[in-house]
N, C-alpha and C. Protein backbone atom coordinates (compact mmCIF):
# COMPACT_ATOMS: atom_id res chain seq x y z
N UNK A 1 -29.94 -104.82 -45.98
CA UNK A 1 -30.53 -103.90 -45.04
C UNK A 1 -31.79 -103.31 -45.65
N UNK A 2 -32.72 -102.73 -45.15
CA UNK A 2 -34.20 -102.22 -45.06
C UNK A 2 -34.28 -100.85 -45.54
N UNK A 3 -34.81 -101.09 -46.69
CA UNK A 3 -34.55 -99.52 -47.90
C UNK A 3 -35.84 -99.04 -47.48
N UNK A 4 -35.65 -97.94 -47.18
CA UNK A 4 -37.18 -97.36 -47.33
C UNK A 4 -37.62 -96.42 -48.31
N UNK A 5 -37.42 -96.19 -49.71
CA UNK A 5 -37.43 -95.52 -50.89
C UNK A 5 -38.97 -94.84 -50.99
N UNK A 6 -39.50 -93.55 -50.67
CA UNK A 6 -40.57 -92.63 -50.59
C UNK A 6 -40.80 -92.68 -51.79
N UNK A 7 -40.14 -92.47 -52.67
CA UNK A 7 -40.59 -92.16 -54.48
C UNK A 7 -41.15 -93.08 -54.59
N UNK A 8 -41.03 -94.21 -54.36
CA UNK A 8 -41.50 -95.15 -55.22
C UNK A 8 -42.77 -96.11 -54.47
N UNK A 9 -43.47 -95.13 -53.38
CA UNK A 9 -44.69 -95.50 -52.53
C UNK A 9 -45.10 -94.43 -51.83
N UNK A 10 -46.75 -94.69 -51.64
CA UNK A 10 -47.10 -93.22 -51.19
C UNK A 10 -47.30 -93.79 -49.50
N UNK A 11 -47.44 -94.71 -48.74
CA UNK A 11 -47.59 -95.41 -47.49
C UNK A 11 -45.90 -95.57 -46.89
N UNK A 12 -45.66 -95.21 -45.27
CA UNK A 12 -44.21 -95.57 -45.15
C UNK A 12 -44.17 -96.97 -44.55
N UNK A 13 -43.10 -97.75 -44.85
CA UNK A 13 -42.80 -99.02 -44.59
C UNK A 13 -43.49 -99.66 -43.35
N UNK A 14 -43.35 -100.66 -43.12
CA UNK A 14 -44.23 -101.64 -41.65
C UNK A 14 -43.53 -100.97 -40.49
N UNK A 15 -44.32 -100.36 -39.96
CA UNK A 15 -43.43 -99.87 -38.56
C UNK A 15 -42.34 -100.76 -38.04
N UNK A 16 -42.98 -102.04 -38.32
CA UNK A 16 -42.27 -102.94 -37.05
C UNK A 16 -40.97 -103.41 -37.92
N UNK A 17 -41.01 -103.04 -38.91
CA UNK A 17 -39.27 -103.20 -39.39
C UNK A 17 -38.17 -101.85 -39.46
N UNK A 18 -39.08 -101.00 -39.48
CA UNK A 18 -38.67 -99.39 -39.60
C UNK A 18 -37.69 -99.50 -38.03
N UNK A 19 -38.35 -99.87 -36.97
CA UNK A 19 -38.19 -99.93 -35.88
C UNK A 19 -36.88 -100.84 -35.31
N UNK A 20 -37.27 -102.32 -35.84
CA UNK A 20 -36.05 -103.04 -36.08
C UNK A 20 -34.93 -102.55 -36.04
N UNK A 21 -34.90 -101.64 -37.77
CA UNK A 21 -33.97 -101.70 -38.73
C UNK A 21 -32.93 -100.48 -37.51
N UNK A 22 -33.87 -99.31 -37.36
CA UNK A 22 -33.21 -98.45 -36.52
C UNK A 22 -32.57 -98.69 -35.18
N UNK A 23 -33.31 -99.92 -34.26
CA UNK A 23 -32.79 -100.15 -33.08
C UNK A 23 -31.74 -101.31 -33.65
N UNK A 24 -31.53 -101.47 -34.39
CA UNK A 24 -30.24 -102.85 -34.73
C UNK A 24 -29.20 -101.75 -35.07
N UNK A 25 -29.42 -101.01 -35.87
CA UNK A 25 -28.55 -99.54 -36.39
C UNK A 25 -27.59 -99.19 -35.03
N UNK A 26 -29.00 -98.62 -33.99
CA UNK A 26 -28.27 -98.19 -32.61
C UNK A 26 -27.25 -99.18 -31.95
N UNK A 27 -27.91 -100.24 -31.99
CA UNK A 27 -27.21 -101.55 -31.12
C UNK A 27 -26.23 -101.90 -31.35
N UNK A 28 -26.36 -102.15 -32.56
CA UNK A 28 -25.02 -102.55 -33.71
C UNK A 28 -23.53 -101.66 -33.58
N UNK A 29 -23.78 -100.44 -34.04
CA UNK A 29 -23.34 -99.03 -34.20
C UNK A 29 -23.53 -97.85 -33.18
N UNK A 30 -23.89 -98.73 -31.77
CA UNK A 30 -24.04 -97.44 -30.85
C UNK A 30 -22.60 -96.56 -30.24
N UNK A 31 -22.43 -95.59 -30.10
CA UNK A 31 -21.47 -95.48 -29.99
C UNK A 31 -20.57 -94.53 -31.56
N UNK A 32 -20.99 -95.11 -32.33
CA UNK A 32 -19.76 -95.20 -33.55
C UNK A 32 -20.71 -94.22 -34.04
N UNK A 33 -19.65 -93.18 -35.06
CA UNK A 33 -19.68 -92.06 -35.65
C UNK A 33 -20.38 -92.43 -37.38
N UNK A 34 -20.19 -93.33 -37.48
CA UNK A 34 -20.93 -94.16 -38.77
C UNK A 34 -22.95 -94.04 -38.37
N UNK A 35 -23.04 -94.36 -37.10
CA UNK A 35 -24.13 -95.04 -37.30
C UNK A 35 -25.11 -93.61 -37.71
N UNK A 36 -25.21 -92.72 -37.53
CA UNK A 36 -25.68 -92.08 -38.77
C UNK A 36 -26.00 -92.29 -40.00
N UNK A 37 -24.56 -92.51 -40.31
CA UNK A 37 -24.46 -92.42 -42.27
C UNK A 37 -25.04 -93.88 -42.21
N UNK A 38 -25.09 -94.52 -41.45
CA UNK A 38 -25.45 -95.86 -41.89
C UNK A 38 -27.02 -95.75 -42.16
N UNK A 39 -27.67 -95.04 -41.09
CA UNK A 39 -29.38 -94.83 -40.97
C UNK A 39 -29.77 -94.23 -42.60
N UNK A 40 -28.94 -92.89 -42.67
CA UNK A 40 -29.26 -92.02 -43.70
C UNK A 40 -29.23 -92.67 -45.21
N UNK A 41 -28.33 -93.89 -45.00
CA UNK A 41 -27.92 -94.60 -46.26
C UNK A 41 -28.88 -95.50 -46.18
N UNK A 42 -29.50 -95.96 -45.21
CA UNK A 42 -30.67 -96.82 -45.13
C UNK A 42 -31.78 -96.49 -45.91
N UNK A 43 -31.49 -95.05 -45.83
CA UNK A 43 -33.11 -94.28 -46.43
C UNK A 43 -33.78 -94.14 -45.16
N UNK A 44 -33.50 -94.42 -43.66
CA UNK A 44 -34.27 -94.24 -42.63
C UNK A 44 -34.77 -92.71 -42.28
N UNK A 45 -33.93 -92.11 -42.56
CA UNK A 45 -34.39 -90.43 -42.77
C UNK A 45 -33.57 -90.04 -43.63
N UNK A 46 -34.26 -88.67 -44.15
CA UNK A 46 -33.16 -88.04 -45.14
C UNK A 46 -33.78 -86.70 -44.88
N UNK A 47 -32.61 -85.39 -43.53
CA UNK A 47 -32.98 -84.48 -43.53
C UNK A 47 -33.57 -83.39 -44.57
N UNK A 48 -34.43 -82.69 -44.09
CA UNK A 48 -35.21 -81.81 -45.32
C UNK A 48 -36.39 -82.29 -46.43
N UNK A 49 -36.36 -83.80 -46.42
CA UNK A 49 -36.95 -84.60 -47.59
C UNK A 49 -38.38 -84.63 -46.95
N UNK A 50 -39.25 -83.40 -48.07
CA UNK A 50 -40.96 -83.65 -47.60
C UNK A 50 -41.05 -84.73 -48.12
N UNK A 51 -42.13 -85.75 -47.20
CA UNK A 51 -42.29 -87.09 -47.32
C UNK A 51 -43.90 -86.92 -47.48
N UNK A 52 -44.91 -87.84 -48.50
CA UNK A 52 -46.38 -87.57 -48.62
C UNK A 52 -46.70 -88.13 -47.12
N UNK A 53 -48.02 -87.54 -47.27
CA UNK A 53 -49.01 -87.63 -46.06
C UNK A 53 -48.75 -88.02 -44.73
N UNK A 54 -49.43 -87.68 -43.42
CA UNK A 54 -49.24 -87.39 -42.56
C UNK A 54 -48.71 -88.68 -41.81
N UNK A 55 -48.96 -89.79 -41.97
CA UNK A 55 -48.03 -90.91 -41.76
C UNK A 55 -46.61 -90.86 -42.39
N UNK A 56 -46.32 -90.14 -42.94
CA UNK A 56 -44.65 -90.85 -43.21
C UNK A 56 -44.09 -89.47 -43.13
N UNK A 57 -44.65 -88.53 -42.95
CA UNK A 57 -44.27 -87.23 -41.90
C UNK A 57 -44.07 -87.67 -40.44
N UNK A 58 -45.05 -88.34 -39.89
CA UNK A 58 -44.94 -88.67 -38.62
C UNK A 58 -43.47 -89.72 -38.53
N UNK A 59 -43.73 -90.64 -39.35
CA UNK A 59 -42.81 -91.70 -39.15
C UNK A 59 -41.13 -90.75 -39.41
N UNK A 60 -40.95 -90.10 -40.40
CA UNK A 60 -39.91 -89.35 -40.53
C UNK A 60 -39.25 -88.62 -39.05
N UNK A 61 -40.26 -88.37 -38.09
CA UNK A 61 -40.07 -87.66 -36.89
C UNK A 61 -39.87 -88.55 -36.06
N UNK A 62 -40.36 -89.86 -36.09
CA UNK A 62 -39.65 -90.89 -35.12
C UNK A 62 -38.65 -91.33 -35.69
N UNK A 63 -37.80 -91.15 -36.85
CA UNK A 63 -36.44 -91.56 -37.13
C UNK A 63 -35.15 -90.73 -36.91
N UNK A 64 -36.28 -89.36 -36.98
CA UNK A 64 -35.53 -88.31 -36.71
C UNK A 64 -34.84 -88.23 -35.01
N UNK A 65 -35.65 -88.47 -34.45
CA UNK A 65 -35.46 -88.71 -32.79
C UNK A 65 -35.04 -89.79 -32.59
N UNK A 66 -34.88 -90.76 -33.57
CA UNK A 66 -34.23 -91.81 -32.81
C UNK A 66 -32.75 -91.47 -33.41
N UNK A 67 -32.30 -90.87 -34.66
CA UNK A 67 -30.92 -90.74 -34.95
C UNK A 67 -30.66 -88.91 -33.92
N UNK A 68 -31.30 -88.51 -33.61
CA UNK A 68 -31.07 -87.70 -32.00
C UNK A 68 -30.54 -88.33 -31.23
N UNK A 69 -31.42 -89.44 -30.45
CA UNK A 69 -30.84 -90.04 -29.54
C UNK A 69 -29.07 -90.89 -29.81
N UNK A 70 -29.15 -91.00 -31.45
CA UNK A 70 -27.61 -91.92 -31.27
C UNK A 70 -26.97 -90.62 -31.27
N UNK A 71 -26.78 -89.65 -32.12
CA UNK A 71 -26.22 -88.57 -31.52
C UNK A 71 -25.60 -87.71 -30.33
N UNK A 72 -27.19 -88.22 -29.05
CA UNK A 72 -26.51 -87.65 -28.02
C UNK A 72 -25.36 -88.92 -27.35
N UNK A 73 -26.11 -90.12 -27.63
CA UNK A 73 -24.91 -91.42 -27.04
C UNK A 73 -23.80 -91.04 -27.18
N UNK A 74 -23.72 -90.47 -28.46
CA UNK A 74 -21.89 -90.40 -29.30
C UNK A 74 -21.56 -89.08 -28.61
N UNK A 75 -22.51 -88.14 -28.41
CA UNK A 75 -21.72 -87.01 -27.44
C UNK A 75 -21.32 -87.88 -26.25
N UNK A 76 -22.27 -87.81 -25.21
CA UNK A 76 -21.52 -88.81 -24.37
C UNK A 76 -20.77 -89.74 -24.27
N UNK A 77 -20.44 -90.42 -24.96
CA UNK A 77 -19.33 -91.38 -25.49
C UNK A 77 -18.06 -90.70 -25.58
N UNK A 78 -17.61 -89.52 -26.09
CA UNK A 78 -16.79 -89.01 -26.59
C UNK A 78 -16.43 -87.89 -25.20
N UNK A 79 -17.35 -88.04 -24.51
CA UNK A 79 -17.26 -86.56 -23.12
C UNK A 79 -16.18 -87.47 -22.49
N UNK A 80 -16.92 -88.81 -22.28
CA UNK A 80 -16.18 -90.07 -21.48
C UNK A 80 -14.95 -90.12 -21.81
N UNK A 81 -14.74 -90.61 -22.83
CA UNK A 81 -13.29 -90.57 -23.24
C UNK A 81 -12.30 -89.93 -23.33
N UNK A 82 -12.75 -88.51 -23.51
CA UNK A 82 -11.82 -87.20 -22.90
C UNK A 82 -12.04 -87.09 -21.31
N UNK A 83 -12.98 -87.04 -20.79
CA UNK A 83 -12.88 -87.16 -19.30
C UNK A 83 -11.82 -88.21 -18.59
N UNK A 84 -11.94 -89.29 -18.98
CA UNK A 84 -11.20 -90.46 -18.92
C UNK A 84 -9.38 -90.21 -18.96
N UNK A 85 -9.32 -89.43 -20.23
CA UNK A 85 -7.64 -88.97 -20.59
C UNK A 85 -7.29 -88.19 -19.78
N UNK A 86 -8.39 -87.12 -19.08
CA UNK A 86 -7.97 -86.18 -18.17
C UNK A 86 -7.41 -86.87 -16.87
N UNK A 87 -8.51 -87.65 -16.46
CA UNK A 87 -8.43 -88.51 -14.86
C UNK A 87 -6.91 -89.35 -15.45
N UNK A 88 -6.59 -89.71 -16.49
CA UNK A 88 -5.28 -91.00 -16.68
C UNK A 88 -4.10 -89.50 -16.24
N UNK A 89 -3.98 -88.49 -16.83
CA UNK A 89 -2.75 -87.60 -16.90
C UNK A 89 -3.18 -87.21 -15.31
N UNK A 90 -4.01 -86.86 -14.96
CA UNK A 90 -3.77 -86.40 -13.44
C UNK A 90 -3.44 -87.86 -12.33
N UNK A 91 -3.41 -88.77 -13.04
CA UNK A 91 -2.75 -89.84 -11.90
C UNK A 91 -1.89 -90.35 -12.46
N UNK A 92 -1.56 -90.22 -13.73
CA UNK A 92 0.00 -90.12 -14.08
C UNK A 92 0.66 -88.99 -13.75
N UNK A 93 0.43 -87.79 -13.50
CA UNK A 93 1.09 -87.25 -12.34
C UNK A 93 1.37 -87.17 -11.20
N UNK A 94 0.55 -87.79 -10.84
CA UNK A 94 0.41 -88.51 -8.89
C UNK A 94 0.82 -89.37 -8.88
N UNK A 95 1.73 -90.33 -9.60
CA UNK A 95 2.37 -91.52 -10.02
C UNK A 95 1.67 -92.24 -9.88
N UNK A 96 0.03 -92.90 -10.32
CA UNK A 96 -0.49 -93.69 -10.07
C UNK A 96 -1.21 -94.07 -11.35
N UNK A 97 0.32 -95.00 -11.56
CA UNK A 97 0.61 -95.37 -12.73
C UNK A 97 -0.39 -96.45 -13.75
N UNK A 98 -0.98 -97.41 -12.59
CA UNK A 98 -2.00 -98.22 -12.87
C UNK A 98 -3.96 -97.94 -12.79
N UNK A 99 -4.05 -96.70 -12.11
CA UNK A 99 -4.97 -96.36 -12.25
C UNK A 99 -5.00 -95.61 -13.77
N UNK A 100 -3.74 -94.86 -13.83
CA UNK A 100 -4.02 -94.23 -15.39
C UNK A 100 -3.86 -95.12 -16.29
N UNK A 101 -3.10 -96.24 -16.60
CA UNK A 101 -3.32 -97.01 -16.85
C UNK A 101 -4.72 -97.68 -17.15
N UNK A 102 -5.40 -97.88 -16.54
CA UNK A 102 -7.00 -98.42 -16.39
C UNK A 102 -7.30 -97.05 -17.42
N UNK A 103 -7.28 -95.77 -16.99
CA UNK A 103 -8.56 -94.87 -17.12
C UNK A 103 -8.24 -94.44 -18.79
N UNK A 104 -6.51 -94.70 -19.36
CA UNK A 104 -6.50 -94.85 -20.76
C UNK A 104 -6.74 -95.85 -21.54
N UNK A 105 -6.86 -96.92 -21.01
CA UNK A 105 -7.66 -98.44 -21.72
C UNK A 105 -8.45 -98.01 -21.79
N UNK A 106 -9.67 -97.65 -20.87
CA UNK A 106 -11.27 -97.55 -21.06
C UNK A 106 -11.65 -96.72 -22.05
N UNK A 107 -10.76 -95.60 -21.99
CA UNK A 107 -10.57 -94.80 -23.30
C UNK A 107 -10.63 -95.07 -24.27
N UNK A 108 -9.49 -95.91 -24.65
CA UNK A 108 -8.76 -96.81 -25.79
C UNK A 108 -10.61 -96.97 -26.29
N UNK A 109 -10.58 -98.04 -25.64
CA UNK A 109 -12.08 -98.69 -25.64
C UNK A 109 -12.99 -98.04 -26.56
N UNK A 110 -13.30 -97.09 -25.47
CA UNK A 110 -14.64 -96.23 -26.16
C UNK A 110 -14.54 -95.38 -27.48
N UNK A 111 -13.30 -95.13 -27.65
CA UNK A 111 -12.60 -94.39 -28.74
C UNK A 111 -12.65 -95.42 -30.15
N UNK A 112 -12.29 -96.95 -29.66
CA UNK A 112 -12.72 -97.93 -30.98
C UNK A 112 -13.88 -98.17 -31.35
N UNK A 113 -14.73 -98.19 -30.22
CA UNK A 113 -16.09 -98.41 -30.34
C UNK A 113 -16.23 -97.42 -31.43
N UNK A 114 -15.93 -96.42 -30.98
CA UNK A 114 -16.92 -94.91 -31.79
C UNK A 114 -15.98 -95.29 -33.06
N UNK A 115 -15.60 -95.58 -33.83
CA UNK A 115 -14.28 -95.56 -34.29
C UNK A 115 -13.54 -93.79 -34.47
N UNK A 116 -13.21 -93.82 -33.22
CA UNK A 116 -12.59 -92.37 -33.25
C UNK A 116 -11.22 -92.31 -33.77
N UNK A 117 -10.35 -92.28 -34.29
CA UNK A 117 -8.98 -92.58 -35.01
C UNK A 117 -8.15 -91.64 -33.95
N UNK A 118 -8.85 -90.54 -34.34
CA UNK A 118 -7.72 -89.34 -33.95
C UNK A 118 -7.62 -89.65 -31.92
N UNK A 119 -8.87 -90.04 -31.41
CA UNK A 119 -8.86 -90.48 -30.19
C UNK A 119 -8.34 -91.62 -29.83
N UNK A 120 -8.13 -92.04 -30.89
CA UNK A 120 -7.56 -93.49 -30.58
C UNK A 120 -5.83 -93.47 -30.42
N UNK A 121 -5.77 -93.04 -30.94
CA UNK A 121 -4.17 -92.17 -30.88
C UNK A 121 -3.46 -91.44 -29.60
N UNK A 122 -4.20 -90.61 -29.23
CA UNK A 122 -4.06 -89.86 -28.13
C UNK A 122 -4.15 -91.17 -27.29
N UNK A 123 -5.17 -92.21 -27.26
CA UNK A 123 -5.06 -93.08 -26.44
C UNK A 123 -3.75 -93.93 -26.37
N UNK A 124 -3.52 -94.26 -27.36
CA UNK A 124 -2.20 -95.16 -27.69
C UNK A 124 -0.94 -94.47 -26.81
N UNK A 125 -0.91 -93.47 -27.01
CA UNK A 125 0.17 -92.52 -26.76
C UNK A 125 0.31 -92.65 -25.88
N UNK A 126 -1.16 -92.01 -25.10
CA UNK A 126 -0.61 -91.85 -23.29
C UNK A 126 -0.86 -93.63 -22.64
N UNK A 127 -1.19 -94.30 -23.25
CA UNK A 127 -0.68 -95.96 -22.64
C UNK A 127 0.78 -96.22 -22.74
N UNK A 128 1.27 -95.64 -23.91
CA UNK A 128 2.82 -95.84 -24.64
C UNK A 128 3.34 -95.48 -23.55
N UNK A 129 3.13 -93.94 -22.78
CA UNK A 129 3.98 -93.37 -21.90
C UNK A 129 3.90 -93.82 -20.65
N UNK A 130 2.81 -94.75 -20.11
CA UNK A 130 2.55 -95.11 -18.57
C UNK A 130 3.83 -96.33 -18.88
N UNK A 131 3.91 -97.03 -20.04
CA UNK A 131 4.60 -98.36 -19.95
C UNK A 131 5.84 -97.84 -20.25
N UNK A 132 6.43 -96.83 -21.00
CA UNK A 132 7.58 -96.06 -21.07
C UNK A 132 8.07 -95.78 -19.81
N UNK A 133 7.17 -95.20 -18.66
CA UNK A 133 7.80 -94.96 -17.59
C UNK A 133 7.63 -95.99 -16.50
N UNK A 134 6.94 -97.26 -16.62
CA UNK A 134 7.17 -98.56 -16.20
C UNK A 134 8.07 -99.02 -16.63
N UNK A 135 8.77 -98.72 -17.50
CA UNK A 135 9.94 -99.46 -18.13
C UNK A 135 9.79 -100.81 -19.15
N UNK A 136 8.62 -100.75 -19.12
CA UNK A 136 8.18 -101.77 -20.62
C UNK A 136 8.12 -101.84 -21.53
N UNK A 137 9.34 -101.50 -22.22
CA UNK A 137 9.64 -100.82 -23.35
C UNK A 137 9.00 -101.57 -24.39
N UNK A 138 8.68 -103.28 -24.57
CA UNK A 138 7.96 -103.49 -25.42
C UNK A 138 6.71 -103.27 -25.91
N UNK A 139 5.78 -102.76 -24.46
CA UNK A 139 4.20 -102.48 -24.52
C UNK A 139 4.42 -101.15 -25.09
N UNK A 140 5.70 -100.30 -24.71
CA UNK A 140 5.37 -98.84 -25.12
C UNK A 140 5.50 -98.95 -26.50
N UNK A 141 6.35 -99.71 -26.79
CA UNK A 141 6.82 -99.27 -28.69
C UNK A 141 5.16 -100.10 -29.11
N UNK A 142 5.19 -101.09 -29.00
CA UNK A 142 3.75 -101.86 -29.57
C UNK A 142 2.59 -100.24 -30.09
N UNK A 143 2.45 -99.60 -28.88
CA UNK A 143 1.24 -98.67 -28.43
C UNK A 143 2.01 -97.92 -29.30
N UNK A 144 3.13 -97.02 -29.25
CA UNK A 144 3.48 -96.01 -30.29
C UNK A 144 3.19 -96.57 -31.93
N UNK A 145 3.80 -97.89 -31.97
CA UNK A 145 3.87 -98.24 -33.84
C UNK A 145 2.46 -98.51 -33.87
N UNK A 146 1.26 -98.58 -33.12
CA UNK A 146 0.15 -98.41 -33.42
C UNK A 146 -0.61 -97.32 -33.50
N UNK A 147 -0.05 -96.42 -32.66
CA UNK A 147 -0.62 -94.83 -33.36
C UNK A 147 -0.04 -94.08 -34.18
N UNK A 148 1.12 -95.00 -34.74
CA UNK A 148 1.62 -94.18 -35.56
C UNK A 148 1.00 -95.00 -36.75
N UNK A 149 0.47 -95.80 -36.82
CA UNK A 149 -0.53 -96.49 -38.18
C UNK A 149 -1.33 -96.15 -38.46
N UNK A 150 -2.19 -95.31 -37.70
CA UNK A 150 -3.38 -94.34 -37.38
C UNK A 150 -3.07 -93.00 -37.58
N UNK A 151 -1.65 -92.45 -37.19
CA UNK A 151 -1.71 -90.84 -37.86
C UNK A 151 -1.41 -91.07 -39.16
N UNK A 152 -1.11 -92.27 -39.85
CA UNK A 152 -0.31 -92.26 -41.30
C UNK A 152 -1.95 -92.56 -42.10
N UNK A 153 -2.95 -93.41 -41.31
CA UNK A 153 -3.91 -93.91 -42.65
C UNK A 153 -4.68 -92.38 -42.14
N UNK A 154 -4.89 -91.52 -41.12
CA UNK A 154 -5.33 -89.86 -41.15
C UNK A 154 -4.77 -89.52 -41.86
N UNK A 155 -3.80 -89.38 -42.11
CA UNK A 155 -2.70 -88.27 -43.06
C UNK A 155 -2.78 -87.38 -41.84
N UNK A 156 -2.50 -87.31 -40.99
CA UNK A 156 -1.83 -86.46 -39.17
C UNK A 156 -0.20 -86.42 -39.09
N UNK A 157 0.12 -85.48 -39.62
CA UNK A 157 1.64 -85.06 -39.72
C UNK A 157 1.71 -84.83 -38.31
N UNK A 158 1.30 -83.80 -37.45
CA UNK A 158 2.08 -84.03 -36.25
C UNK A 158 2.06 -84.90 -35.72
N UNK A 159 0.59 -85.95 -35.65
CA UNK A 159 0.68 -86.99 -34.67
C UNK A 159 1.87 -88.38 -34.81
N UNK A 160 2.13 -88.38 -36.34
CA UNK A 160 2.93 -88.75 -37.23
C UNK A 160 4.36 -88.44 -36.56
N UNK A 161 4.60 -87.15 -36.31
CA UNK A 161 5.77 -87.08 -35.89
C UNK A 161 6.30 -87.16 -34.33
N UNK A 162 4.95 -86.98 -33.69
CA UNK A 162 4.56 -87.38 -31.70
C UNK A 162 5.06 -88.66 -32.21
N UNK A 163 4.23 -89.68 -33.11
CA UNK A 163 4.49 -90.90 -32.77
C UNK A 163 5.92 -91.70 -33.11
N UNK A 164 6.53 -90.71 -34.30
CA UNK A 164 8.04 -91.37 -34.43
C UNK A 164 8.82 -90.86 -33.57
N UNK A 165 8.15 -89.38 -32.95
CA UNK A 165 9.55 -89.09 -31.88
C UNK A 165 9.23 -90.37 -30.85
N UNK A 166 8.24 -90.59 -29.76
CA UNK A 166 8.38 -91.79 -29.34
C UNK A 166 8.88 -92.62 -29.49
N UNK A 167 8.39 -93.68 -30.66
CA UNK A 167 9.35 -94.61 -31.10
C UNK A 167 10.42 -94.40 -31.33
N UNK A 168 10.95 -93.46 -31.53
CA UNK A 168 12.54 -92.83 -31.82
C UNK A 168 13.25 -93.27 -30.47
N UNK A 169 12.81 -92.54 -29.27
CA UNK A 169 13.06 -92.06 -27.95
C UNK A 169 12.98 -93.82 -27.22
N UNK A 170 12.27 -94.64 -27.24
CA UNK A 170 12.25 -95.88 -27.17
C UNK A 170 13.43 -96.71 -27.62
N UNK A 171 13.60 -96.41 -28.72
CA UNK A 171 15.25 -97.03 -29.49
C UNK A 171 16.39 -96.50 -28.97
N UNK A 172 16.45 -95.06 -28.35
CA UNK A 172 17.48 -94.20 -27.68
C UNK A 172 17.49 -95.11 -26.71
N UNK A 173 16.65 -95.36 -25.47
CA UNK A 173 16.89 -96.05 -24.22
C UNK A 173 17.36 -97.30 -24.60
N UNK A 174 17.12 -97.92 -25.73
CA UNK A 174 17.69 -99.58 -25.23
C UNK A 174 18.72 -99.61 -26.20
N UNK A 175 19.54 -98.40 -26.79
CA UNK A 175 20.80 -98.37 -26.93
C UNK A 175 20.63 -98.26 -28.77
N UNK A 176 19.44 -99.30 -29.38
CA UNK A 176 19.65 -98.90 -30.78
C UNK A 176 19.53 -97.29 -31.53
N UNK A 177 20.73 -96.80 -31.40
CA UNK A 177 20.82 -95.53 -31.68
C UNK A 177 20.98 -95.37 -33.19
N UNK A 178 20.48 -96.43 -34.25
CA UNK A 178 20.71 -96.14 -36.02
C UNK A 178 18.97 -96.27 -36.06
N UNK A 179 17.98 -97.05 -35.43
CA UNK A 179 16.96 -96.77 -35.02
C UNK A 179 16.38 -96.20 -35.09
N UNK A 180 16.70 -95.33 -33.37
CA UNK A 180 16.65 -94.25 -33.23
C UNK A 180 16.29 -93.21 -34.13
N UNK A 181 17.88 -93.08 -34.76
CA UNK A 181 17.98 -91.68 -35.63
C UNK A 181 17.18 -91.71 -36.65
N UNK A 182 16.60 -93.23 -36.90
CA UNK A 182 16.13 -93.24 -38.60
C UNK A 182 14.60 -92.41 -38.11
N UNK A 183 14.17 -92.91 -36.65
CA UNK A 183 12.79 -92.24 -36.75
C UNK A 183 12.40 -91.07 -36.87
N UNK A 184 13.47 -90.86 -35.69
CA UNK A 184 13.51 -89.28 -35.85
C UNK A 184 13.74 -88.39 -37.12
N UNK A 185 15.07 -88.76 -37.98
CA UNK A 185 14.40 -88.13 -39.40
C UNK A 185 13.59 -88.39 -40.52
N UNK A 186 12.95 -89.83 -39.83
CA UNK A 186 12.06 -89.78 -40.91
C UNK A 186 10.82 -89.18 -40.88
């Protein structure tokens, strides 16, 4: 990747790779909570850092606005995806089971993109429960033992324990009750 190291030149890099480097960053990483650290690790900006002369001041301000703009993506990205969980629980209360369905996938989705963990979870969960109360007990446990892989590499004790009571509660219905109990106290 495209270092742009100030110390060691008083001119800033060829625009037209500066430019590149940042719109491949966005493209690549739009969405995702990395693509920041990825720019900053680039050397593409480094807040606070006076840069010589009025070219690589300037150029500093178009990197600056362009890691703005991934910023606001990832707000919006993340509005979506909680908007999204809201619309799935209000038509999983209206029993409309397959629209919430849909509106926690898309979730799912946008939540990997960004790699959101902790959103990704919440996503798992409420898919676990549309197929829990479809009676698909295999899609639900799948979706629980996968957010529960995700509160364990967080270190997320409650979600940790949302996700074994589930899986617990899953083993209750189809009768394995040693299962069961192990999740629950573990």
């Amino acid at each position: 990747m495209f270092q742009a190291n100030y110390e060691d030149c008083d001119k800033p890099p060829d625009y037209t790779t500066v430019y590149t480097t940042i719109d491949s960053v966005m493209r690549e990483h739009q969405g995702k909570t990395k693509a920041i650290e990825l720019a900053q690790k680039a050397n593409l900006w480094e807040p606070g850092k006076e840069h010589k002369g009025s070219k690589n001041r300037r150029w500093g301000m178009i990197a600056k606005q362009k890691l703005f703009y991934v910023v606001v993506l990832l707000t919006i990205a993340i509005a979506k995806s909680i908007f999204l969980n809201f619309l799935g629980m209000i038509n999983q209360i209206r029993g409309n089971y397959n629209d919430a369905l849909e509106q926690y996938q898309e979730a799912l989705l946008i939540d990997t993109q960004l790699d959101n963990l902790a959103g990704e979870t919440t996503d798992l969960n409420n898919i676990g429960s549309i197929y829990l109360t479809l009676g698909k007990y295999d899609n639900a446990l799948k979706n629980y033992e996968e957010a529960l892989k995700i509160s364990e590499e967080l270190k997320d004790l409650n979600g940790k324990t949302a996700d074994l009571n589930n899986i617990g509660r899953i083993y209750e219905i189809r009768g394995q009750f040693e299962l069961a109990l192990a999740r629950y106290e573990e």
